[in-house]
N, C-alpha and C. Protein backbone atom coordinates (compact mmCIF):
# COMPACT_ATOMS: atom_id res chain seq x y z
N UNK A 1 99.85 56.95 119.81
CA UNK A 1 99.97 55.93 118.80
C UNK A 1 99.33 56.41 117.51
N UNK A 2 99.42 56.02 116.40
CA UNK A 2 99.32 56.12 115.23
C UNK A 2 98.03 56.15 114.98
N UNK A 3 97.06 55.03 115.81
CA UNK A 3 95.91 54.88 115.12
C UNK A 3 94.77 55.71 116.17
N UNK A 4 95.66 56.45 117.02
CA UNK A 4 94.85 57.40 117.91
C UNK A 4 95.26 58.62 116.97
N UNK A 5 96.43 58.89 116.70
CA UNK A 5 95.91 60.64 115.84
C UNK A 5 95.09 60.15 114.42
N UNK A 6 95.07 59.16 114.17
CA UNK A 6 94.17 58.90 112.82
C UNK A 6 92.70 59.52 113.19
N UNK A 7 92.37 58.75 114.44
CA UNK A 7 91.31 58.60 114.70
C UNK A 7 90.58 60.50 115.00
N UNK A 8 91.57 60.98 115.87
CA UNK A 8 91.74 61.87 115.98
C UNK A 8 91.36 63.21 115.10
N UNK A 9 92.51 63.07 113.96
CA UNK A 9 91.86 63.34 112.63
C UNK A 9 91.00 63.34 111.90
N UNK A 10 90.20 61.88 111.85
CA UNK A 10 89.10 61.60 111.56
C UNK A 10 88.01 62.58 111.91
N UNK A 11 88.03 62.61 113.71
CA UNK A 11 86.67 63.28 114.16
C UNK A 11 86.90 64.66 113.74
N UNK A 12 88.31 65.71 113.59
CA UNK A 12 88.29 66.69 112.91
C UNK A 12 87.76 66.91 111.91
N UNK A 13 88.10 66.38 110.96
CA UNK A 13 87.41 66.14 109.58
C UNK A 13 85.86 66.06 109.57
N UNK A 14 85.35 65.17 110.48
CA UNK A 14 84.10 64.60 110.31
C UNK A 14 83.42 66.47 111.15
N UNK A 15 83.60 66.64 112.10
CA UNK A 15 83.05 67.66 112.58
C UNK A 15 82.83 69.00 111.75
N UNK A 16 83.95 69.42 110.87
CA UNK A 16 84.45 70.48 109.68
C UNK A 16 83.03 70.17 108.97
N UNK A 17 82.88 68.72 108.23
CA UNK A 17 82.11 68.59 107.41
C UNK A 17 80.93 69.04 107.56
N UNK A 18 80.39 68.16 109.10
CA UNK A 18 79.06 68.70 109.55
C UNK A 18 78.77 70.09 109.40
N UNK A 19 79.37 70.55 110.21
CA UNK A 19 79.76 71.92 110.57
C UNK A 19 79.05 72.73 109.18
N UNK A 20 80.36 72.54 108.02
CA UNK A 20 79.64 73.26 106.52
C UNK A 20 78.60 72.38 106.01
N UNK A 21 78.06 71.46 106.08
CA UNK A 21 76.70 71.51 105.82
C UNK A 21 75.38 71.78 106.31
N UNK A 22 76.04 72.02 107.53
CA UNK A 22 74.84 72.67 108.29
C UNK A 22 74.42 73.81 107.89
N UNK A 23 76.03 74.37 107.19
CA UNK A 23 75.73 76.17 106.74
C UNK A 23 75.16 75.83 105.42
N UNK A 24 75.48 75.32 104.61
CA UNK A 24 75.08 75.02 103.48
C UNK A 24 73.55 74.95 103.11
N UNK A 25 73.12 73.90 104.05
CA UNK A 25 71.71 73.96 104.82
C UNK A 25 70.75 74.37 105.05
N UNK A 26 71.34 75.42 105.53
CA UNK A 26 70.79 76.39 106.09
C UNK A 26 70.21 77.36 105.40
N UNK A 27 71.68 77.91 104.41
CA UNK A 27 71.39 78.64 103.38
C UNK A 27 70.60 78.28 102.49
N UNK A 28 70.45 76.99 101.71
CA UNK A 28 69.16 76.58 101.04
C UNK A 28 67.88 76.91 101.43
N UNK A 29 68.08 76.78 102.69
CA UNK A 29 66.49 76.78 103.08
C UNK A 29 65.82 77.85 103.83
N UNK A 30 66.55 79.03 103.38
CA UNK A 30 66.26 80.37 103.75
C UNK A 30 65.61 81.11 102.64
N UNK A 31 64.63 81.56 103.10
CA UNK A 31 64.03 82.71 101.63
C UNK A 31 64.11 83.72 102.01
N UNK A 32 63.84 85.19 101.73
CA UNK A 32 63.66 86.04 101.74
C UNK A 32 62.80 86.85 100.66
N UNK A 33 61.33 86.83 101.14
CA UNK A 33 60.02 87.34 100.50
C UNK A 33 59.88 88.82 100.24
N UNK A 34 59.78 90.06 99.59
CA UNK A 34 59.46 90.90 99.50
C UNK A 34 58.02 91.26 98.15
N UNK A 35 56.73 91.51 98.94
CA UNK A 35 55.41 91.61 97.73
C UNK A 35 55.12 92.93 98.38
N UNK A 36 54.48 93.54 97.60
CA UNK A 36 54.01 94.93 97.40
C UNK A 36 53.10 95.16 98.74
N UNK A 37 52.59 94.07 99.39
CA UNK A 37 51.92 94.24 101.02
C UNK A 37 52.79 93.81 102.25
N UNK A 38 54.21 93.05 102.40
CA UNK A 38 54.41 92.44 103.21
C UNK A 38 56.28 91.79 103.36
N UNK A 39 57.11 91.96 104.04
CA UNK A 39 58.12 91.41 103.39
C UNK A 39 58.07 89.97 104.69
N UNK A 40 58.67 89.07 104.07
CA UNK A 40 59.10 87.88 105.09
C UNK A 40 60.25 86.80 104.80
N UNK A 41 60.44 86.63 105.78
CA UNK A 41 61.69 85.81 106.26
C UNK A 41 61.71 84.18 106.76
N UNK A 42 61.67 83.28 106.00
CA UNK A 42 61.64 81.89 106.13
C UNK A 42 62.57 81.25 106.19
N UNK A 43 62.53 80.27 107.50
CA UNK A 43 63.88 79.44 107.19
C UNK A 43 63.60 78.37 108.19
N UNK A 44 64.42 77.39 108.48
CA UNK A 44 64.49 76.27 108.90
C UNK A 44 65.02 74.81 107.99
N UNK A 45 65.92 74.59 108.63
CA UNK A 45 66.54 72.87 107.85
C UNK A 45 65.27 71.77 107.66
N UNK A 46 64.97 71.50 109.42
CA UNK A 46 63.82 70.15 109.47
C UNK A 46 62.58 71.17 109.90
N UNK A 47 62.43 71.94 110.62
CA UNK A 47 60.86 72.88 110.96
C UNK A 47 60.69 74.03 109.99
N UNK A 48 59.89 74.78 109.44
CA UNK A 48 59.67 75.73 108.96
C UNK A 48 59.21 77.23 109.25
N UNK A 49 59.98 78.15 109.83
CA UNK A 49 59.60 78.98 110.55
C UNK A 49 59.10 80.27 109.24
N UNK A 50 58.40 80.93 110.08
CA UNK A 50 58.48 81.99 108.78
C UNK A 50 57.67 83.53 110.22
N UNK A 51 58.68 84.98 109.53
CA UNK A 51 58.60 85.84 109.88
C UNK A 51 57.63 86.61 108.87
N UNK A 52 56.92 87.18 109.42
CA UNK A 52 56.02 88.44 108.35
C UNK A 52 55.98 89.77 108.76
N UNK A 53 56.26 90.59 108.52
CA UNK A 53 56.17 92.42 108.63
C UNK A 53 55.22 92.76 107.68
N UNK A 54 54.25 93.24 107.46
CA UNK A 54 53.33 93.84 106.82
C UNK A 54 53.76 95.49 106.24
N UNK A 55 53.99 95.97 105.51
CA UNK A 55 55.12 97.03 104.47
C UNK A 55 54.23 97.83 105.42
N UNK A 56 53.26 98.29 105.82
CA UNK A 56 52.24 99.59 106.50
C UNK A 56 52.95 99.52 107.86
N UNK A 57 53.27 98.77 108.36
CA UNK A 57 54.03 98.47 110.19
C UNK A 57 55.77 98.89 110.21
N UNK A 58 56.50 98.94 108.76
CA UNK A 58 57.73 99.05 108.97
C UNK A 58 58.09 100.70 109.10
N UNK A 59 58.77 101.08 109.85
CA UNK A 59 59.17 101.85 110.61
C UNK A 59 61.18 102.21 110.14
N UNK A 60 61.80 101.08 110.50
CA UNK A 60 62.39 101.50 109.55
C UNK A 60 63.62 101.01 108.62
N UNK A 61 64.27 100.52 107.95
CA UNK A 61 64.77 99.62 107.35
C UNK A 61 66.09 100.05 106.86
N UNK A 62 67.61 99.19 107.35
CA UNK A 62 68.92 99.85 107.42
C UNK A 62 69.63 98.74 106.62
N UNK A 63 70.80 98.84 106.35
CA UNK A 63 72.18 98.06 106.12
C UNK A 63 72.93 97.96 107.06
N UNK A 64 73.74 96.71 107.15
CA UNK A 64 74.71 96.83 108.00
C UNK A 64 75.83 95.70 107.25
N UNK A 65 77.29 96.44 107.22
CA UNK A 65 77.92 95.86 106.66
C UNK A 65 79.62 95.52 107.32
N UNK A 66 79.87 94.64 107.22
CA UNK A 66 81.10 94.19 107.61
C UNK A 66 82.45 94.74 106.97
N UNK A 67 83.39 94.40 107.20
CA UNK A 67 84.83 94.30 106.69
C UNK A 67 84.78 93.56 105.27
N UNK A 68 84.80 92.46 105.78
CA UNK A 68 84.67 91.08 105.00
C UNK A 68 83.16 91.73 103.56
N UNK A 69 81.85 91.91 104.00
CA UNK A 69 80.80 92.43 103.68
C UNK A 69 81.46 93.75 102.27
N UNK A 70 81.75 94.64 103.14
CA UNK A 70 82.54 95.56 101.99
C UNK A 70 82.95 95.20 101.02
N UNK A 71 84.00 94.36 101.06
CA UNK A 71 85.02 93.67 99.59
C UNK A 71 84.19 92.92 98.84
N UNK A 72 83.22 92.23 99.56
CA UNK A 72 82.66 90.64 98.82
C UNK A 72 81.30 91.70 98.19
N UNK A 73 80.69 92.90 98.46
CA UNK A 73 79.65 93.38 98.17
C UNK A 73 78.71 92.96 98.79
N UNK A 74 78.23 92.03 100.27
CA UNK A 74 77.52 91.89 101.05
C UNK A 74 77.24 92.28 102.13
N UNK A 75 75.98 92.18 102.82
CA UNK A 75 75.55 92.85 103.97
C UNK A 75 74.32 92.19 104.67
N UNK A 76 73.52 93.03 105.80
CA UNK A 76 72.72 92.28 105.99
C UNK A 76 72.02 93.75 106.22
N UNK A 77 70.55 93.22 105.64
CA UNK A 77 69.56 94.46 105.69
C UNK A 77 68.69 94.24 107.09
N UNK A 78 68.22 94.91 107.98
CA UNK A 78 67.33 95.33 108.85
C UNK A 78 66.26 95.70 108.82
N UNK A 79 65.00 95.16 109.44
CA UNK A 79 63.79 95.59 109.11
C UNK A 79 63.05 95.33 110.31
N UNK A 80 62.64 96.95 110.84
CA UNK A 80 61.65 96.77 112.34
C UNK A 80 60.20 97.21 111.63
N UNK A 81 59.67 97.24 112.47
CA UNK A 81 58.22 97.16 112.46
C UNK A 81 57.72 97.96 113.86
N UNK A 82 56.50 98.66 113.77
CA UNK A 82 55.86 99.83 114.70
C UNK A 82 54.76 98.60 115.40
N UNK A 83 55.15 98.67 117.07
CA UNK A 83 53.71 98.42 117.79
C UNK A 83 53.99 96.89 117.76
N UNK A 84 54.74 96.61 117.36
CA UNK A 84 55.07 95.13 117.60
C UNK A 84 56.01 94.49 117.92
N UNK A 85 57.04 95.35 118.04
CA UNK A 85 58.18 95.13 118.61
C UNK A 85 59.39 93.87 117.69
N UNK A 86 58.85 94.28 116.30
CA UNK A 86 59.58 93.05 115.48
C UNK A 86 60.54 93.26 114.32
N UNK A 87 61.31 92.53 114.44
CA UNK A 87 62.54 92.66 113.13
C UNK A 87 62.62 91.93 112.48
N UNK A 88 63.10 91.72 111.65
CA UNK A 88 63.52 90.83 110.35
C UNK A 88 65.25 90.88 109.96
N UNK A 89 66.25 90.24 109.99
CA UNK A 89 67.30 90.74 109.30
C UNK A 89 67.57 89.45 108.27
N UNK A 90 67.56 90.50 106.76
CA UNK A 90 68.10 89.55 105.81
C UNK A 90 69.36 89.66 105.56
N UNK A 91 70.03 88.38 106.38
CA UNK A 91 71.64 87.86 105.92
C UNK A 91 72.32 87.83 105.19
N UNK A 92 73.60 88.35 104.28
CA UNK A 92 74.33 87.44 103.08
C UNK A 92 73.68 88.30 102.13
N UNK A 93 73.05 89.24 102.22
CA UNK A 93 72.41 89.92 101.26
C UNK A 93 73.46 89.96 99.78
N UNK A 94 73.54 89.92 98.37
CA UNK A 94 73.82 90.39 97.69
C UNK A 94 73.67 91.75 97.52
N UNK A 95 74.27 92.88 97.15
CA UNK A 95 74.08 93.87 96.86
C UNK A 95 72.89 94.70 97.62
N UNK A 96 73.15 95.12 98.48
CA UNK A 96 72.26 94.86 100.03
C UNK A 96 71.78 96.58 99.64
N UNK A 97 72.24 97.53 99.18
CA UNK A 97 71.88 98.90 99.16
C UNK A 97 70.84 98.78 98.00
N UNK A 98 70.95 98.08 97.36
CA UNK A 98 70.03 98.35 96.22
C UNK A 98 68.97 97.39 96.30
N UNK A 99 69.05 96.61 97.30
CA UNK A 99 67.59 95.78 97.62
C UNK A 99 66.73 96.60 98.75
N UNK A 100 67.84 97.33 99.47
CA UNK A 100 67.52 98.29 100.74
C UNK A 100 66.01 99.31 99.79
N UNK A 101 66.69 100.03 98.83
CA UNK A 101 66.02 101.09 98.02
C UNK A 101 64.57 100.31 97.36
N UNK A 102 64.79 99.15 97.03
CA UNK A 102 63.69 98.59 96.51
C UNK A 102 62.90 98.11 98.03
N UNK A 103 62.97 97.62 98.89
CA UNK A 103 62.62 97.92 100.13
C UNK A 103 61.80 98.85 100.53
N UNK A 104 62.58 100.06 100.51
CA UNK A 104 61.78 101.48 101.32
C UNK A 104 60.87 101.84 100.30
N UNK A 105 61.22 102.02 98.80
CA UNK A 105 60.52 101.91 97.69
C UNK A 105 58.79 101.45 98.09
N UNK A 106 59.09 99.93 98.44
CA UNK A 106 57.89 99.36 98.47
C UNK A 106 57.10 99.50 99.96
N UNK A 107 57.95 99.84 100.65
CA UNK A 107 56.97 100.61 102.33
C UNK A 107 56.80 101.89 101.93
N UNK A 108 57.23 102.62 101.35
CA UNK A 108 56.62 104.13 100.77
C UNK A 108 55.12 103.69 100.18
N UNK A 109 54.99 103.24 99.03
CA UNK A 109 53.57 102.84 98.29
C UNK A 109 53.28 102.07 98.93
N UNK A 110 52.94 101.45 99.83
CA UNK A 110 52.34 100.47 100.82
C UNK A 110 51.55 101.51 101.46
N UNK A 111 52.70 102.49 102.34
CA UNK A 111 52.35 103.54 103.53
C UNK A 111 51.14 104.34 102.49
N UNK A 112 51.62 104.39 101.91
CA UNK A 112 50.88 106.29 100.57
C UNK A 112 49.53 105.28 100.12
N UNK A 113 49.50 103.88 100.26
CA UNK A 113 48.04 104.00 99.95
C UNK A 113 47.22 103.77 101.09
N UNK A 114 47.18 103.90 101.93
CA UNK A 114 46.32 103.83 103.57
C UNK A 114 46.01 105.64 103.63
């Protein structure tokens, strides 16, 4: 009946919506920290989580890029850490090679002053 594919429709629609604002969301409320001692990774919609690597512990720090990533100029950068068994990956990166370089940049002079 008519007012069953409406309805139908409806919950499509309504689910789509959720759906992209969750991403939307999400993405707001993501940071990505890099200071001359430490890089970190924050995020959460309703809780606030937050990741820290200390620039002296990273070990070693990559790109990784998609299909999709290639054309659009995005990627997602990688970041482990020694003795702790920890990563970081920053998502959606803009221009992900040249944040990479400012990256290793700043774990080089981190490392070189210890």
């Amino acid at each position: 009946s008519e007012q069953k594919v409406f309805f139908m429709r409806l919950a499509i629609i309504v689910a789509i919506v959720f759906d992209d604002l969750v991403i939307v969301l999400d993405w707001l409320t993501t940071q990505y920290t890099l200071t001359s001692r430490r890089v970190q990774f924050s995020f959460g919609i309703i809780g606030q989580q937050v990741k820290t690597i200390s620039l002296e512990q990273v070990t070693s720090a990559d790109t990784q890029f998609g299909i999709l990533a290639r054309i659009f100029g995005y990627g997602t950068i990688l970041i482990v850490a020694a003795n702790i068994n920890s990563q970081i990956s920053f998502k959606g990166i803009g221009a992900p090679k040249q944040k990479l370089d400012l990256i290793n940049a700043a774990v080089i002079a981190a490392q070189s002053d210890n």
